[in-house]
N, C-alpha and C. Protein backbone atom coordinates (compact mmCIF):
# COMPACT_ATOMS: atom_id res chain seq x y z
N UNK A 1 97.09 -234.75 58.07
CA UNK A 1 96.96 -234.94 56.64
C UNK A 1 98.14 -235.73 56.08
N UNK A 2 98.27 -236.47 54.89
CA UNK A 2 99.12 -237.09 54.48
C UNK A 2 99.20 -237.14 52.86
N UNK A 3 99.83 -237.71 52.15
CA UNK A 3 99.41 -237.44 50.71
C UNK A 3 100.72 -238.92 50.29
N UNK A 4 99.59 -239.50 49.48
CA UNK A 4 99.62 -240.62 49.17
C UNK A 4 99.81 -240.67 47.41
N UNK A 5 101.57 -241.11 47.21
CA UNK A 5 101.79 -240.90 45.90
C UNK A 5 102.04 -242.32 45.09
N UNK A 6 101.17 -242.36 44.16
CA UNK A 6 101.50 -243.91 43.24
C UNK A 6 101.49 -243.59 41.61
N UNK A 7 102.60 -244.49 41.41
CA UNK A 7 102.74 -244.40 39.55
C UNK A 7 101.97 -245.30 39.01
N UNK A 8 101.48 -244.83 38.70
CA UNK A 8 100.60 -245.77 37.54
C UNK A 8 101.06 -245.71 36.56
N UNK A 9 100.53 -246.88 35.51
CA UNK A 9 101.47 -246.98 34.39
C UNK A 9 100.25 -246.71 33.32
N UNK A 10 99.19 -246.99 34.07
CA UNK A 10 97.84 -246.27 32.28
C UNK A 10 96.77 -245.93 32.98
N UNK A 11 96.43 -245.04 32.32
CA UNK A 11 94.63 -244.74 32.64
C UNK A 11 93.41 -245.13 33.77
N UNK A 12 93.38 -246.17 32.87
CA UNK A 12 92.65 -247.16 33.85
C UNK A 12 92.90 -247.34 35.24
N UNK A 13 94.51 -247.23 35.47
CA UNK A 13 95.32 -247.88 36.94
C UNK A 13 94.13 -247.10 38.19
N UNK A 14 94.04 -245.82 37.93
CA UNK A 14 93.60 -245.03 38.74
C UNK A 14 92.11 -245.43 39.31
N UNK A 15 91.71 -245.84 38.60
CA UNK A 15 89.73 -246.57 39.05
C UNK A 15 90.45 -247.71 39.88
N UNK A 16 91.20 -248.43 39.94
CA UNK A 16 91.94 -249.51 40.77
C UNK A 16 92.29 -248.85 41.97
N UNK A 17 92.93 -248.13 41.71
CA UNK A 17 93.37 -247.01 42.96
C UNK A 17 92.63 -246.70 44.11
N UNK A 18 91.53 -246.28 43.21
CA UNK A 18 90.58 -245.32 44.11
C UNK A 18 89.68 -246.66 44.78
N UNK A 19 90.07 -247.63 44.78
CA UNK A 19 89.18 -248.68 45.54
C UNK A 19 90.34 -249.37 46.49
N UNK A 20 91.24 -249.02 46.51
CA UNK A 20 92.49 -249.69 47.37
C UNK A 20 92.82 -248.42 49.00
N UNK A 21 92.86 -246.97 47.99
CA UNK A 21 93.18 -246.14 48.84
C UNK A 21 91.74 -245.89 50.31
N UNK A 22 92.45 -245.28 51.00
CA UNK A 22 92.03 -244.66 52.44
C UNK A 22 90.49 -243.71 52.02
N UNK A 23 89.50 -244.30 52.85
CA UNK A 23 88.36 -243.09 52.86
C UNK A 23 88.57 -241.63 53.17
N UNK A 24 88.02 -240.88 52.53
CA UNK A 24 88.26 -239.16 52.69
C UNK A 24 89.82 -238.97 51.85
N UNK A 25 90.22 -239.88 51.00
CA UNK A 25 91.31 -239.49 50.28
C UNK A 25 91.03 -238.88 49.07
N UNK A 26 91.47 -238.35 48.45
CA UNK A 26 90.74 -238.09 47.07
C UNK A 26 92.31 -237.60 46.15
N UNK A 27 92.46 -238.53 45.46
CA UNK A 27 93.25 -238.26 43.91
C UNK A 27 93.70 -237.26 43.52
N UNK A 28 94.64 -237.34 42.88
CA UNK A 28 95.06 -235.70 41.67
C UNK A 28 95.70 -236.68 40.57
N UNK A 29 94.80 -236.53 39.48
CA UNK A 29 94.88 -237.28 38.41
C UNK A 29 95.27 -236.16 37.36
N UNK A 30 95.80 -236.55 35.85
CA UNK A 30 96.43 -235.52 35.25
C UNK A 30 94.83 -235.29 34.53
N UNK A 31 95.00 -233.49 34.01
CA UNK A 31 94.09 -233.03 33.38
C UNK A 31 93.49 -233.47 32.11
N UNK A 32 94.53 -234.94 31.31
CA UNK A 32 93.58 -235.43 29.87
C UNK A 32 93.00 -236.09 30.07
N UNK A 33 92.88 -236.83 31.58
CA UNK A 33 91.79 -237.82 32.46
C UNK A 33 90.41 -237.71 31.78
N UNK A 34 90.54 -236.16 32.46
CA UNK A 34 88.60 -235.64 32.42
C UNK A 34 88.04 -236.21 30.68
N UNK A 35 89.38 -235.56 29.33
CA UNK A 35 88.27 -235.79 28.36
C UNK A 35 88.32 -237.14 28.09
N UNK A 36 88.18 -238.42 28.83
CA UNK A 36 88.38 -239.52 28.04
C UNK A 36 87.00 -239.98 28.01
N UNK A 37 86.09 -239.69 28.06
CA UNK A 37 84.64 -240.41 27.89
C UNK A 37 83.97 -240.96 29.07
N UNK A 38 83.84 -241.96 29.25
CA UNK A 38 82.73 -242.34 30.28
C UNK A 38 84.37 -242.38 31.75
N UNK A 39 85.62 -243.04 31.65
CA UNK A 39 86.42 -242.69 32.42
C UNK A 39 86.47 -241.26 32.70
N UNK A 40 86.56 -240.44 32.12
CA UNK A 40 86.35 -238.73 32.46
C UNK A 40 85.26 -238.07 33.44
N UNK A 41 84.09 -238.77 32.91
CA UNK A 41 82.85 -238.48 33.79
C UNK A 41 82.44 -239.05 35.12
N UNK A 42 83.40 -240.60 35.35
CA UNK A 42 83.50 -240.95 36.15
C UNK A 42 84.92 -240.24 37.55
N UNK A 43 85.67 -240.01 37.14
CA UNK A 43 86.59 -239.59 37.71
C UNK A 43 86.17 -238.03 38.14
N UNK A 44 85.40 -237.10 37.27
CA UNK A 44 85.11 -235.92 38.03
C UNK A 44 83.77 -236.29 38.49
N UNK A 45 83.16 -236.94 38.35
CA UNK A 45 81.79 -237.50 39.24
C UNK A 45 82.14 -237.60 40.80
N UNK A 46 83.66 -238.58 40.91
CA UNK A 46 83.51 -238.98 42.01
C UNK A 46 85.10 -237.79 42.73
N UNK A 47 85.05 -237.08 42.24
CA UNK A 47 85.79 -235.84 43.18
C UNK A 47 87.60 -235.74 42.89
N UNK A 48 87.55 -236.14 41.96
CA UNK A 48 89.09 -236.48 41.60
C UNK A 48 89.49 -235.09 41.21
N UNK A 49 90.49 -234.50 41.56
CA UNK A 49 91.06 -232.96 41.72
C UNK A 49 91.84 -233.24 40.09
N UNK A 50 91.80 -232.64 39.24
CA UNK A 50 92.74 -232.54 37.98
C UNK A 50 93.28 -231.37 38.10
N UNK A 51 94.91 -231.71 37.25
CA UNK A 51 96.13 -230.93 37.45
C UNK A 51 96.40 -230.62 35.98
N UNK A 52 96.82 -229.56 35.51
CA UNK A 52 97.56 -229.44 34.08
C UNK A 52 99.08 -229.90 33.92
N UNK A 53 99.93 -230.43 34.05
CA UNK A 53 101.09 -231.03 34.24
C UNK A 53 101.93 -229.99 33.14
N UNK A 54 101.37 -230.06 31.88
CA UNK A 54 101.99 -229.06 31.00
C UNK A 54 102.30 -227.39 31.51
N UNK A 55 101.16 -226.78 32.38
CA UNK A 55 101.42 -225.70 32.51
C UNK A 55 102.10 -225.53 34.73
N UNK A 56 102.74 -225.78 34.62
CA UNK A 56 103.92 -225.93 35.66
C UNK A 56 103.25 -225.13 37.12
N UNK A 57 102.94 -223.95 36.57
CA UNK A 57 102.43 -222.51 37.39
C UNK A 57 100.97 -222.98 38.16
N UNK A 58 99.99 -223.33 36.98
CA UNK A 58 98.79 -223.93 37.53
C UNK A 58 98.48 -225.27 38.12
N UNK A 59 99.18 -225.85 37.78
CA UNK A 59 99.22 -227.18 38.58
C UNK A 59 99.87 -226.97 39.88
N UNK A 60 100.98 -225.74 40.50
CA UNK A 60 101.05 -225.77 41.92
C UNK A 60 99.94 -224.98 42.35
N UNK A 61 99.71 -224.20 41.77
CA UNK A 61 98.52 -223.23 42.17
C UNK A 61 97.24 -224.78 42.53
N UNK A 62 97.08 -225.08 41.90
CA UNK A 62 95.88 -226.24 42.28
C UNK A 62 96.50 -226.83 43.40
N UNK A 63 97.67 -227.77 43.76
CA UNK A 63 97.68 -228.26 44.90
C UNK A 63 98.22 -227.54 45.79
N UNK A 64 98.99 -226.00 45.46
CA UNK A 64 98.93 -225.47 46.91
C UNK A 64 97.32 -224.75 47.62
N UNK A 65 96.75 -224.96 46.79
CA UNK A 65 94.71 -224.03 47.05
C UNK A 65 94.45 -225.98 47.74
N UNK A 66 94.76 -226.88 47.48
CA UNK A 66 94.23 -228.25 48.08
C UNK A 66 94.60 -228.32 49.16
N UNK A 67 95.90 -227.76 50.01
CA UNK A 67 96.66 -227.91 50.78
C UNK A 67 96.22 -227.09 51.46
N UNK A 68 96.17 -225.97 51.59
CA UNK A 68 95.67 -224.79 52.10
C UNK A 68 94.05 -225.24 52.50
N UNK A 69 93.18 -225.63 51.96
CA UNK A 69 91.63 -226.04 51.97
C UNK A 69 92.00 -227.23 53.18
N UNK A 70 92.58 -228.00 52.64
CA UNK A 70 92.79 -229.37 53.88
C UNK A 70 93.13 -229.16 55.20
N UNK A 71 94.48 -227.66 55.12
CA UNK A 71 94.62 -227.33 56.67
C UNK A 71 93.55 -226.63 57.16
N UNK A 72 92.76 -225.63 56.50
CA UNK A 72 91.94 -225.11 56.96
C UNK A 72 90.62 -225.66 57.38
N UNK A 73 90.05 -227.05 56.75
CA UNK A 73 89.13 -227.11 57.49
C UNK A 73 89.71 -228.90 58.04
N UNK A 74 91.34 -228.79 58.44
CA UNK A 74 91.06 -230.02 59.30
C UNK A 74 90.87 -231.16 58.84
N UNK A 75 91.15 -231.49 57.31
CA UNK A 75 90.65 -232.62 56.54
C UNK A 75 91.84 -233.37 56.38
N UNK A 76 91.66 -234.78 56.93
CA UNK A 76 92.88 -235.79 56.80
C UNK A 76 93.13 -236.49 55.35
């Protein structure tokens, strides 16, 4: 497994992203992603993991449950 970190500088960057990066990769985009409209619906359409950045506790809780899921079933 590996984990693949990039700054983006707006919104949008991330639909760019997700056509550059590795198959079977999948994103952790911040949680105001989801409400932006047709970008929102597209990004949880296509499997993008959202994080709360504001609440510190739940956002490790989300990527340590991603981490844990990836070793367990073997997913690169």
């Amino acid at each position: 497994p590996y984990v693949i970190v990039c700054n983006h500088q707006a919104s949008l960057d991330l639909m760019g992203m997700v056509e550059v990066i590795p198959d079977r990769c999948v994103p952790i985009a911040k949680k105001e992603l989801m409400y932006m409209g047709t970008v929102g619906w597209a990004c949880w359409l296509s499997g993008i993991i959202f994080i709360d950045r504001h609440k510190r506790e739940d956002a490790i809780d989300v990527i340590s449950q991603t981490a844990r899921t990836m070793r367990h079933e073997n997913v690169r």
